[in-house]
C-alpha atoms as a PDB file:
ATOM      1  CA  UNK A   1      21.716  11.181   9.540  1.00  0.00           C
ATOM      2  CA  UNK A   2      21.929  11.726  13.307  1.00  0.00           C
ATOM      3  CA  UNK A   3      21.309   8.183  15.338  1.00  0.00           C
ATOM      4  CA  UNK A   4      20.066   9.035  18.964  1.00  0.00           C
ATOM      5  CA  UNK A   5      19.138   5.840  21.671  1.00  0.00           C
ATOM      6  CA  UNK A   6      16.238   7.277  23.896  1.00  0.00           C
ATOM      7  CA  UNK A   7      14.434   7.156  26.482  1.00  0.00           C
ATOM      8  CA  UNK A   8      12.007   8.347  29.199  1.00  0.00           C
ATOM      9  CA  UNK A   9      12.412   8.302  33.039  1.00  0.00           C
ATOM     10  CA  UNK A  10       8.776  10.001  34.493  1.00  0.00           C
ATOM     11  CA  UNK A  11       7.391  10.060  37.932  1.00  0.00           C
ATOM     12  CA  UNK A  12       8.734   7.623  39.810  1.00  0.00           C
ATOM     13  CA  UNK A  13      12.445   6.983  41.379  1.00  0.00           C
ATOM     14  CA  UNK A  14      12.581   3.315  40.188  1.00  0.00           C
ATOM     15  CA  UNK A  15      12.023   4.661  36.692  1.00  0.00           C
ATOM     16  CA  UNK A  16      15.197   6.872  37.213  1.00  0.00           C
ATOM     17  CA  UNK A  17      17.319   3.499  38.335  1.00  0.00           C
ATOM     18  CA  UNK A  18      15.887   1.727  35.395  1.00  0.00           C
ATOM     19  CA  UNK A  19      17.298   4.187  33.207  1.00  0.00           C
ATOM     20  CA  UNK A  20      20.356   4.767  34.565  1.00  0.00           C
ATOM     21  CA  UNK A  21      20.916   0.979  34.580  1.00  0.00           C
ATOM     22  CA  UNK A  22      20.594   0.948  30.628  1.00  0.00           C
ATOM     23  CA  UNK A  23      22.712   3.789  30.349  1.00  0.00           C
ATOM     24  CA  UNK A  24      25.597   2.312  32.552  1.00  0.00           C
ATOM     25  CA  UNK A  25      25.349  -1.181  30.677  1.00  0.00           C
ATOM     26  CA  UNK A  26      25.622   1.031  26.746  1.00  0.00           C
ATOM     27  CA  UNK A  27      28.336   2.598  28.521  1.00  0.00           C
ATOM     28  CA  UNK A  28      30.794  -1.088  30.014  1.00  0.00           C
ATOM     29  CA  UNK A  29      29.675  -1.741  26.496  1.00  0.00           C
ATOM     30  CA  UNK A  30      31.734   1.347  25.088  1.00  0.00           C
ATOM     31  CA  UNK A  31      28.452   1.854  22.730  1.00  0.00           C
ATOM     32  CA  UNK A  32      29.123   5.171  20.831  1.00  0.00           C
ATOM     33  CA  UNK A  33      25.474   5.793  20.024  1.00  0.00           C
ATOM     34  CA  UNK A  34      24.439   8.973  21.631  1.00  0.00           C
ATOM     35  CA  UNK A  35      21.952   8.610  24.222  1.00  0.00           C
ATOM     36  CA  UNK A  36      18.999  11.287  25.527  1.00  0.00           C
ATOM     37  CA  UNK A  37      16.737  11.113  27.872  1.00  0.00           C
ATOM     38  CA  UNK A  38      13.387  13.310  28.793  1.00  0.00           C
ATOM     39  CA  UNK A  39      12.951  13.085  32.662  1.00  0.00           C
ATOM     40  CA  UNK A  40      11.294  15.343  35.200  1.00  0.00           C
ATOM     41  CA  UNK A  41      13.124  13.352  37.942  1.00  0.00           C
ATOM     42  CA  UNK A  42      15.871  15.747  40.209  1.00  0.00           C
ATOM     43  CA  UNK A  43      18.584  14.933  41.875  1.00  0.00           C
ATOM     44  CA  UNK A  44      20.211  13.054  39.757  1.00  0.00           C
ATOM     45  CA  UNK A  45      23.542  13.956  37.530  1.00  0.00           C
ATOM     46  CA  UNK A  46      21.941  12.748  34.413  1.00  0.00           C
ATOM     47  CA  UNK A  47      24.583  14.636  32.328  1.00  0.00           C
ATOM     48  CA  UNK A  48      27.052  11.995  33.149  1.00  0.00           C
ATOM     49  CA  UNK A  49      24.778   9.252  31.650  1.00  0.00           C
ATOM     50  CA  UNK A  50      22.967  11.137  28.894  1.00  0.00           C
ATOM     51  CA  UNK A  51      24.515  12.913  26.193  1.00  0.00           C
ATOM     52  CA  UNK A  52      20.737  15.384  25.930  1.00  0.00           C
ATOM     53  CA  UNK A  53      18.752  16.006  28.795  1.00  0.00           C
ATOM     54  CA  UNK A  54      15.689  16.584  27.778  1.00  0.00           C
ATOM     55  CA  UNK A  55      12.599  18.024  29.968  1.00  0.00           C
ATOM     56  CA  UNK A  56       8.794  17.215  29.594  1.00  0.00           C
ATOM     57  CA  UNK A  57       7.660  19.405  26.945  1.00  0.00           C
ATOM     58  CA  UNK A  58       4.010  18.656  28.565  1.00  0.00           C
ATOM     59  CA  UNK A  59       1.648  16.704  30.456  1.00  0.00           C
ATOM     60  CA  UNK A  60       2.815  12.607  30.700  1.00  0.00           C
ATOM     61  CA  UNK A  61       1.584  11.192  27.670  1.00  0.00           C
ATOM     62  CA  UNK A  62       1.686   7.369  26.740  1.00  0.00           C
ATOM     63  CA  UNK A  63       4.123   8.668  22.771  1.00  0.00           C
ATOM     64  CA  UNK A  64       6.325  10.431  25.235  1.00  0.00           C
ATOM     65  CA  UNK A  65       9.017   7.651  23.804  1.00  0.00           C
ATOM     66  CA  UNK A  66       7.986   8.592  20.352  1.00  0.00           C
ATOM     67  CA  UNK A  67       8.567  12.303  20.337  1.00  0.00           C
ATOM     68  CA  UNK A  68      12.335  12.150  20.379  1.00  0.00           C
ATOM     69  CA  UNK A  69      12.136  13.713  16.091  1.00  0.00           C
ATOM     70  CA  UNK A  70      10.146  16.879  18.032  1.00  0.00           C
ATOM     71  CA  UNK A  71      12.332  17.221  20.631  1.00  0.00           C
ATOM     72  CA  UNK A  72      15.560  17.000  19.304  1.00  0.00           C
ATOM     73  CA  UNK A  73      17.379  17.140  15.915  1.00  0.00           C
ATOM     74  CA  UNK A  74      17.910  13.364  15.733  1.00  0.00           C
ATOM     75  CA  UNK A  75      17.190  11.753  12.196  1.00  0.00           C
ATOM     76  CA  UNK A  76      16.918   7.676  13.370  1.00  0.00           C
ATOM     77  CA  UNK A  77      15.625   7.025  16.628  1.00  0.00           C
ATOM     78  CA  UNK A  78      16.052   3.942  18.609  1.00  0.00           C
ATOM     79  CA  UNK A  79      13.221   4.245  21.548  1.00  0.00           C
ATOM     80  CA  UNK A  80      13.565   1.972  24.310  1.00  0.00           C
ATOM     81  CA  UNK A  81      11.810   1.039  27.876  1.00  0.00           C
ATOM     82  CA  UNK A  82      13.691   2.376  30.795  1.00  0.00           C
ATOM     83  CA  UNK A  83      13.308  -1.410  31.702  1.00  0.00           C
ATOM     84  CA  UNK A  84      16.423  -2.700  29.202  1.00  0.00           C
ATOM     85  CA  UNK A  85      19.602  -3.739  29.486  1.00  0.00           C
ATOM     86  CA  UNK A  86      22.266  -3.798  27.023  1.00  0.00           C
ATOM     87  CA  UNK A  87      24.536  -7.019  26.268  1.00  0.00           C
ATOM     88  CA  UNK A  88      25.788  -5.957  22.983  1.00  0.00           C
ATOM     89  CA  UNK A  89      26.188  -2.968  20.798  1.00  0.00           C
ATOM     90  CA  UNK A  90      23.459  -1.494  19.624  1.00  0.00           C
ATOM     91  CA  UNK A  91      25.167  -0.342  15.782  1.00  0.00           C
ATOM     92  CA  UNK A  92      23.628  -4.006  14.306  1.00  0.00           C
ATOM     93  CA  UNK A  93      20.089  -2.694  14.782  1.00  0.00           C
ATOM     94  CA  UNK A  94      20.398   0.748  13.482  1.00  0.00           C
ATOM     95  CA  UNK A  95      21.843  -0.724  10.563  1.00  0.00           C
ATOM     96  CA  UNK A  96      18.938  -3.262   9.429  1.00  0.00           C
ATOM     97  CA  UNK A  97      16.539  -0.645  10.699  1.00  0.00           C
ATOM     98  CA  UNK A  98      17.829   2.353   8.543  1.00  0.00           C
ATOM     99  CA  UNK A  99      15.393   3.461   6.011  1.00  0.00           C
ATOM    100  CA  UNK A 100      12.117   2.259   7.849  1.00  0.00           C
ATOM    101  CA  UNK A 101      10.051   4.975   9.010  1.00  0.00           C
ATOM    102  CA  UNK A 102       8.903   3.057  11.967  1.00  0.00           C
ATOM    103  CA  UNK A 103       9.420  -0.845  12.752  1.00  0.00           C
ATOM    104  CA  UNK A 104       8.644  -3.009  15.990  1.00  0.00           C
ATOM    105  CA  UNK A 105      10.181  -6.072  16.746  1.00  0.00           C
ATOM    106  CA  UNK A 106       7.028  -8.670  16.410  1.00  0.00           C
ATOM    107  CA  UNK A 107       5.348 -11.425  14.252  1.00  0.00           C
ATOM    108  CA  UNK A 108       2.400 -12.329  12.113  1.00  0.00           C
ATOM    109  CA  UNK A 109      -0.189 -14.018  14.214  1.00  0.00           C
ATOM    110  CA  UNK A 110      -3.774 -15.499  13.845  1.00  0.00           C
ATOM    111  CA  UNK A 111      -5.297 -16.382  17.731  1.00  0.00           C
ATOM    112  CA  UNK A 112      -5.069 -15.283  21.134  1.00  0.00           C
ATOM    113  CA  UNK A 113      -5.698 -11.670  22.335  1.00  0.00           C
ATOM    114  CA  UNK A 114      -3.597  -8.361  22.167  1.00  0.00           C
ATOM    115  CA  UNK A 115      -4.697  -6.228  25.262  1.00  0.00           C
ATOM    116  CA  UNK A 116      -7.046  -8.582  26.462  1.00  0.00           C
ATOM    117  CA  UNK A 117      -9.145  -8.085  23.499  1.00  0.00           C
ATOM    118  CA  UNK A 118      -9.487 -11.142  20.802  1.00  0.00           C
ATOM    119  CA  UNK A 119      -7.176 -10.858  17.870  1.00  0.00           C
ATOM    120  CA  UNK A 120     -10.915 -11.774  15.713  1.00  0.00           C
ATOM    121  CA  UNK A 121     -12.695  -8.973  17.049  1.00  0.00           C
ATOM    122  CA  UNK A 122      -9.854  -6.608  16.302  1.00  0.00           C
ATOM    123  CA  UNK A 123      -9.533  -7.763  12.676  1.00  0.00           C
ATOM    124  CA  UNK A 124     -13.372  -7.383  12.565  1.00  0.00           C
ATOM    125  CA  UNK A 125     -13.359  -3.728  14.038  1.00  0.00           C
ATOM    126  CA  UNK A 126     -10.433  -2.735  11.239  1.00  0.00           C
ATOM    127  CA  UNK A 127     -12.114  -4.642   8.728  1.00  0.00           C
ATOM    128  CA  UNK A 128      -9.280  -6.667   8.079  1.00  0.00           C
ATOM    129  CA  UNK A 129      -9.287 -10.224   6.712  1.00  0.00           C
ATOM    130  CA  UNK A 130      -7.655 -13.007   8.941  1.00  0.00           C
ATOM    131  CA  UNK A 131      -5.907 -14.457   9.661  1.00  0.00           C
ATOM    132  CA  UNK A 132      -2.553 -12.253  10.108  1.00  0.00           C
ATOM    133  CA  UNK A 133      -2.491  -9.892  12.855  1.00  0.00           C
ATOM    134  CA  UNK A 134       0.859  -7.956  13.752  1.00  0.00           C
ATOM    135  CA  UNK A 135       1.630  -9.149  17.240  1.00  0.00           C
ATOM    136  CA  UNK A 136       4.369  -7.097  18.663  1.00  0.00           C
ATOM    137  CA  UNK A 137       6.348  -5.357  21.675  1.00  0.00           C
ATOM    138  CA  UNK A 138       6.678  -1.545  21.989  1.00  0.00           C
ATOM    139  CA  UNK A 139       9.516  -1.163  24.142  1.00  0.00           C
ATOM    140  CA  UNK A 140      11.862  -1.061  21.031  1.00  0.00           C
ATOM    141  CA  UNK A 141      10.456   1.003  18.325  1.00  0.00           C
ATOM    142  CA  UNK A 142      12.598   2.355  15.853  1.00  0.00           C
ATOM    143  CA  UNK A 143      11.602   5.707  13.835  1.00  0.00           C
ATOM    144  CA  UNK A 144      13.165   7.873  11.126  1.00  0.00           C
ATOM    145  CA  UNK A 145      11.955  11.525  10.314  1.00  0.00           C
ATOM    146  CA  UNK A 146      10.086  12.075   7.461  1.00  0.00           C
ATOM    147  CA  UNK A 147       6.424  12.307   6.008  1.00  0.00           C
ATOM    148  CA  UNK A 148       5.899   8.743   6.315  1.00  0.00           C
ATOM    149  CA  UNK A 149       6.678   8.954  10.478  1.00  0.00           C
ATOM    150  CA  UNK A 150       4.948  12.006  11.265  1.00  0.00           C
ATOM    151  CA  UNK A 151       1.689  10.379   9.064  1.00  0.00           C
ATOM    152  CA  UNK A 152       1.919   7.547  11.964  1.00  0.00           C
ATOM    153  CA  UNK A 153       2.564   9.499  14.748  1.00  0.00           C
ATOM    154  CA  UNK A 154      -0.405  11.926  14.004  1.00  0.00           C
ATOM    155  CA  UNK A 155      -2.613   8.324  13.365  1.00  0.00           C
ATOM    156  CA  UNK A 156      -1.436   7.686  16.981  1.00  0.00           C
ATOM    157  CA  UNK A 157      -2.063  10.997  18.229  1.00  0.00           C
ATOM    158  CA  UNK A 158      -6.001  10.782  16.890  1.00  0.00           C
ATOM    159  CA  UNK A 159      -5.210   6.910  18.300  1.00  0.00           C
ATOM    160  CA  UNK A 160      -4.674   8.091  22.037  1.00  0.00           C
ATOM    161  CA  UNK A 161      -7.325  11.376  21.810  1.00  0.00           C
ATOM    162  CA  UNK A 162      -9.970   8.681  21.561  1.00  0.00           C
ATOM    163  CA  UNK A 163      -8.712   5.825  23.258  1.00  0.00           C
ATOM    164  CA  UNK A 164     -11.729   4.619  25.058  1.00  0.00           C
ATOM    165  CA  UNK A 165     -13.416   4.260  21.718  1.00  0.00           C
ATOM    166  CA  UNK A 166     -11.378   2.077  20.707  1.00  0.00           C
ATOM    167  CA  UNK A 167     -12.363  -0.697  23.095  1.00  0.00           C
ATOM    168  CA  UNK A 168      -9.124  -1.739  24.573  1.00  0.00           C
ATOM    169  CA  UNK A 169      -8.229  -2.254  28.485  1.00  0.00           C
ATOM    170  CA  UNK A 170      -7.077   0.437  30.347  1.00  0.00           C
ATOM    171  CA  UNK A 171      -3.198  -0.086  30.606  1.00  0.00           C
ATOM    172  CA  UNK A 172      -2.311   0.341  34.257  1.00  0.00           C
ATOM    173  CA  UNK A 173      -5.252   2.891  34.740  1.00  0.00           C
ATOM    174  CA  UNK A 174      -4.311   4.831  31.448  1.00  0.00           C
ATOM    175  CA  UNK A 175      -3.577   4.699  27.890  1.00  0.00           C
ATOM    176  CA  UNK A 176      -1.051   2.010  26.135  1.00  0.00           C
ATOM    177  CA  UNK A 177       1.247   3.280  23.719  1.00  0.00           C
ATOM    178  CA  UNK A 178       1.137  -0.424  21.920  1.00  0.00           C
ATOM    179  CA  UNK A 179      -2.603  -0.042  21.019  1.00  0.00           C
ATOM    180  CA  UNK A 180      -1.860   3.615  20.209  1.00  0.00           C
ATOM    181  CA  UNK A 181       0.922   2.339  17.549  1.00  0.00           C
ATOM    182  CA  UNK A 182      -1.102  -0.875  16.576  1.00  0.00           C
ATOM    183  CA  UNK A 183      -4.081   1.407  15.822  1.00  0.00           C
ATOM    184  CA  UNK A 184      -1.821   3.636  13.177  1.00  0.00           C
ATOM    185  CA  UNK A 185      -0.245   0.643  11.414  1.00  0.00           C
ATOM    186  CA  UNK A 186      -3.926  -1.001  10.913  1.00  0.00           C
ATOM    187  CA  UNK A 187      -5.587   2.311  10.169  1.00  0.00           C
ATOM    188  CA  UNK A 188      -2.500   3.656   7.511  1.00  0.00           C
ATOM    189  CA  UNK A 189      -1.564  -0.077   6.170  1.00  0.00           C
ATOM    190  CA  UNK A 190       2.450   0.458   7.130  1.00  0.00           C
ATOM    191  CA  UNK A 191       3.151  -2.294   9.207  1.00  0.00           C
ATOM    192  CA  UNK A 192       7.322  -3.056   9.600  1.00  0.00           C
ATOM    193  CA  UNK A 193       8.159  -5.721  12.107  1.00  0.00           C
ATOM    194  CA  UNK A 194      11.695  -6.754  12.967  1.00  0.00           C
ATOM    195  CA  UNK A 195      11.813 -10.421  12.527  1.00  0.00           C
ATOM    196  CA  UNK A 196      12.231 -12.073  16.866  1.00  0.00           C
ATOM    197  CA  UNK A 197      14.891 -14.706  15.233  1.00  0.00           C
ATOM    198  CA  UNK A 198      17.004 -11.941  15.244  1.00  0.00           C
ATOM    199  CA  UNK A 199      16.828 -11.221  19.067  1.00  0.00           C
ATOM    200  CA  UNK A 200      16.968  -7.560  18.853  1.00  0.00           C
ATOM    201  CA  UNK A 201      15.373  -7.772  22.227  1.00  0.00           C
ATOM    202  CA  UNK A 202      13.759 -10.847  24.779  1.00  0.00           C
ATOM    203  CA  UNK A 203      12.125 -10.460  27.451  1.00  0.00           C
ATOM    204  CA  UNK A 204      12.888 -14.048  28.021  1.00  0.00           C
ATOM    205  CA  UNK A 205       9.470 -15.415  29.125  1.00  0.00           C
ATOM    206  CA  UNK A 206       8.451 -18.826  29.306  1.00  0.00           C
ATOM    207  CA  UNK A 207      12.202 -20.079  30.929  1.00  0.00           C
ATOM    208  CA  UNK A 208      12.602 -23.425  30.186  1.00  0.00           C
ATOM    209  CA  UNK A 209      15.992 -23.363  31.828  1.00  0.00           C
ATOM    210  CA  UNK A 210      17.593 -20.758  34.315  1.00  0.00           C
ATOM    211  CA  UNK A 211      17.837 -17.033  33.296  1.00  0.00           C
ATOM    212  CA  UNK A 212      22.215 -16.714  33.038  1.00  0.00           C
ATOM    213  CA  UNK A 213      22.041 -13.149  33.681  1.00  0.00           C
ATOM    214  CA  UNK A 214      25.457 -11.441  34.084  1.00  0.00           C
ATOM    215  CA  UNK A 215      26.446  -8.197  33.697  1.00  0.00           C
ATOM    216  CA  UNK A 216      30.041  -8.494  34.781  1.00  0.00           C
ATOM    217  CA  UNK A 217      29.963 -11.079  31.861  1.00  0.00           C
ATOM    218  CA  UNK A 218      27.873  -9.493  29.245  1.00  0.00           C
ATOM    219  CA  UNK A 219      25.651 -12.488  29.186  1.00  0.00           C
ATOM    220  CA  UNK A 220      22.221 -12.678  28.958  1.00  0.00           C
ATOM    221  CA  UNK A 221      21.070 -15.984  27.711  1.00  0.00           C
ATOM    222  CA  UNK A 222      18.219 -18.703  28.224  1.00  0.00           C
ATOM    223  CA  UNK A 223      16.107 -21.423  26.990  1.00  0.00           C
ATOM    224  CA  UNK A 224      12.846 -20.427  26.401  1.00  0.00           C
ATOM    225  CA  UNK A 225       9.429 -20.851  25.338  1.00  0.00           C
ATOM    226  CA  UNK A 226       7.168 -18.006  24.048  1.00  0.00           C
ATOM    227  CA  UNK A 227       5.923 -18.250  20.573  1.00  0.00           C
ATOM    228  CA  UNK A 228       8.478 -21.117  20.147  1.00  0.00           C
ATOM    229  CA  UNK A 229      11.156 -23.001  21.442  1.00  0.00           C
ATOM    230  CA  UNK A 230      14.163 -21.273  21.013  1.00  0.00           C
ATOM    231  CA  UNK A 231      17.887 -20.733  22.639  1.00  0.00           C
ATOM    232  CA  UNK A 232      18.109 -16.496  23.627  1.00  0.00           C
ATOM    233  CA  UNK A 233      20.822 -14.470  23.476  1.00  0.00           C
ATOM    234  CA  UNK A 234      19.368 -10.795  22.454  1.00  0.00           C
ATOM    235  CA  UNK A 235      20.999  -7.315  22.099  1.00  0.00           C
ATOM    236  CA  UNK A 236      18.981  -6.132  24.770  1.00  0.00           C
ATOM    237  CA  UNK A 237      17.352  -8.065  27.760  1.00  0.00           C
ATOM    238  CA  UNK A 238      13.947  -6.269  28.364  1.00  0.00           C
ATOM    239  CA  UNK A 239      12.966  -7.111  31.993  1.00  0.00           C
ATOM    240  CA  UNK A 240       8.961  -6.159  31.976  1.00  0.00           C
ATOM    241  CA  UNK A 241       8.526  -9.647  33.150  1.00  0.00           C
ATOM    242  CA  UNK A 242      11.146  -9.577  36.032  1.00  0.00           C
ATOM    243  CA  UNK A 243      10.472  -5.790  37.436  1.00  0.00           C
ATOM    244  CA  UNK A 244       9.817  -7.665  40.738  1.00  0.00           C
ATOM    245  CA  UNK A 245      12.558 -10.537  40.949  1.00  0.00           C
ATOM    246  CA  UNK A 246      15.720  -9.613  42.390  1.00  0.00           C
ATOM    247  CA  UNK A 247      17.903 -10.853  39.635  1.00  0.00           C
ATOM    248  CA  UNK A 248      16.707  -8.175  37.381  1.00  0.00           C
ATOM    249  CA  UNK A 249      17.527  -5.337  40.237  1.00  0.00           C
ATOM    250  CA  UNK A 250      20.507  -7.150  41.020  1.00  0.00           C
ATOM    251  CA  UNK A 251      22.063  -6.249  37.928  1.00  0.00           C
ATOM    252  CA  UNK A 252      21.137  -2.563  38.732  1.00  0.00           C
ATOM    253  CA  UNK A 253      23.002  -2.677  41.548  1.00  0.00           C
ATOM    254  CA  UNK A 254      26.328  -4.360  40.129  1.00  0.00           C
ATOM    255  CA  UNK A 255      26.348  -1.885  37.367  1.00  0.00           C
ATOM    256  CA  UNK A 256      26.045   0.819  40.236  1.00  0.00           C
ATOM    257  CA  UNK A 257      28.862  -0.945  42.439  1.00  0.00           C
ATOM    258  CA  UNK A 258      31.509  -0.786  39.007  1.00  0.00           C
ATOM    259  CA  UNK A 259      31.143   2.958  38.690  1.00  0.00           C
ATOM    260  CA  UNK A 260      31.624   3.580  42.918  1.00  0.00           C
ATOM    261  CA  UNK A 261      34.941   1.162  42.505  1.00  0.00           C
ATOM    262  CA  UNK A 262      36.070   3.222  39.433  1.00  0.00           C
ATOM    263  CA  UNK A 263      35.118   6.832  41.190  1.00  0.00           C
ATOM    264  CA  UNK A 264      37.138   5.540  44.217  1.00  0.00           C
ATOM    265  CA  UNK A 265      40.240   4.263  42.387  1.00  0.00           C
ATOM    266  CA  UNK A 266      43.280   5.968  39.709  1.00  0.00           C
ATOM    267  CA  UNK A 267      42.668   4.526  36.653  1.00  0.00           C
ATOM    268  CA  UNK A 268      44.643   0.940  36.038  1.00  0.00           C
ATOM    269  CA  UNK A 269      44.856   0.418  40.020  1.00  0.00           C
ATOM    270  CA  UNK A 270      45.479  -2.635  41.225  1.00  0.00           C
ATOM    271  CA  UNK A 271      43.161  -4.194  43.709  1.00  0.00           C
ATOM    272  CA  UNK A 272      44.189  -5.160  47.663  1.00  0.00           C
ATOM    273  CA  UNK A 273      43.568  -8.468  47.248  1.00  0.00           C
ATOM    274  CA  UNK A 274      45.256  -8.510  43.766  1.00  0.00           C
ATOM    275  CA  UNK A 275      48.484  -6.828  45.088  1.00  0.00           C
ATOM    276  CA  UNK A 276      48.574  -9.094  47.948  1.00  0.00           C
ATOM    277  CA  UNK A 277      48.444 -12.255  45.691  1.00  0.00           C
ATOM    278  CA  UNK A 278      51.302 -10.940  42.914  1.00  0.00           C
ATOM    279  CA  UNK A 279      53.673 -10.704  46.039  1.00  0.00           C
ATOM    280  CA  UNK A 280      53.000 -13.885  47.436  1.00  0.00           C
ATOM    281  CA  UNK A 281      53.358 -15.467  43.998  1.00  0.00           C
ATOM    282  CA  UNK A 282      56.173 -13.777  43.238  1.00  0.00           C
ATOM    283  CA  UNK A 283      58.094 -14.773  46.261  1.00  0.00           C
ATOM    284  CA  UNK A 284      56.599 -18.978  45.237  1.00  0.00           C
ATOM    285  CA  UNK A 285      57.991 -17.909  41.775  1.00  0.00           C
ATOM    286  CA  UNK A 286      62.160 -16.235  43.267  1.00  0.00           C
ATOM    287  CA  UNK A 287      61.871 -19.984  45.618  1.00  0.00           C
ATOM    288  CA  UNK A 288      60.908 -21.790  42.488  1.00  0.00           C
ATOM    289  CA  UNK A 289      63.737 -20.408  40.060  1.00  0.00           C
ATOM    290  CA  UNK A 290      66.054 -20.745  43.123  1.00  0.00           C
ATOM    291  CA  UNK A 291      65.567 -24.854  42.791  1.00  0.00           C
ATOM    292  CA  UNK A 292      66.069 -25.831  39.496  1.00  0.00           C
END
């Protein structure tokens, strides 16, 4: 079964440096998961980054992300926010995901609201009893082809055709794909969620210490408090909380400023400063030998 990673880069330029910031980090990373991307963004040699290039096939929808078994002939699909970096290879969550037709990374909850609307009143409007509610994020979801996945895409189709009836907040002016997917898994009872212990993603909220964020490094790690206390290390740093805080966009750039070096430079060259330091220390090391 064909694996794809994808994502999609609409509108805006920022969205374009988002994505090519996840692609660069998969790439250090040497992650051999083919990647696609649907874009209507010129100017930019996405070739390089993406092995599929894939263009709108309409107007902007808020499933764009989850019509990657439409649009190409990929069997598993990891989806992902243009708003990710990668820290490790993604093979380990392919491999508990295989066989779901659809799974978010979330938990079982019982208070507090999803969308600004009250976890109760959504379990009344399903007619669900409490008190579990699946409390999850969207910017990983994981699908497979088959009957079960296009059954919940079509729920979320009918979902977003009559998304004001469903009494949710307007997300940024439009439609939200989480309340699009949340209203499938209530309405067809298939509800997967990938368990946060194991750190598939973090969007690191609720720092209780500083955010170690290092691409040069590979690290991403933290001390945090969202549902619970817990030490973070994820797969994948997802930076919806720190779109507008320069260490997020510093990373961006970094990743950017490797691939200029390496365009600039034969491959295993030795750098100025590196040169200049073997022949000094090799001169220390002919004065040592000379002495003993």
């Amino acid at each position: 079964m064909k694996r794809l990673v994808f994502v999609v880069a609409r509108g805006r330029d920022e969205y374009a440096q988002m994505a090519l910031g996840l692609a660069r980090s998969l790439m250090l990373l040497n992650d051999e998961n083919p990647r696609a991307v649907m874009t209507d963004i010129p100017g930019i040699d996405w070739g390089r980054y993406f092995d599929l290039v894939v263009p709108p096939p309409g107007p902007r929808s808020a499933l764009d992300k989850l019509t990657a078994c439409e649009v190409t002939d990929a069997d598993r699909v990891l989806s992902l926010d243009v708003d990710m970096l990668a820290f490790k290879r993604l093979d380990p969550i392919f491999e508990y995901c295989q066989g779901k037709p659809f799974a978010v990374q979330g938990f079982w909850d019982s208070e507090g609201t999803f969308h600004k609307k009250p976890v109760e009143e959504i379990l009344r409007q399903y007619g669900l009893p409490g008190p579990c509610f699946p409390r999850f994020n969207g910017g990983m979801a994981y699908y497979e082809r088959g009957p079960k996945w296009d059954e919940l895409l079509a729920a979320m189709r009918r979902a977003e055709a009559d998304y004001e009836a469903l009494g949710f907040d307007p997300f940024r002016g439009g439609k939200s794909e989480e309340v699009c997917m949340l209203d499938a898994m209530l309405r067809t009872g298939y509800v997967e969620l990938i368990p946060p212990r194991l750190q598939f993603q973090h969007s690191c909220s609720g720092l209780v210490s500083r955010l170690w964020l290092d691409v040069s490094r590979m690290e991403c790690k933290c001390v945090c408090k969202a549902d619970k206390l817990e030490y973070a290390e994820p797969i994948l740093f997802h930076a919806w909380r720190y779109k507008d805080f320069t260490v997020y966009w510093n990373e961006l750039r970094k990743l950017r400023r490797f691939e200029e070096i390496a365009d600039r430079n034969r491959r295993e060259f030795v750098p100025r400063l590196q040169r200049l330091r073997r022949s000094i220390e090799r001169r220390w090391m002919k004065h040592v030998r000379r002495w003993r």
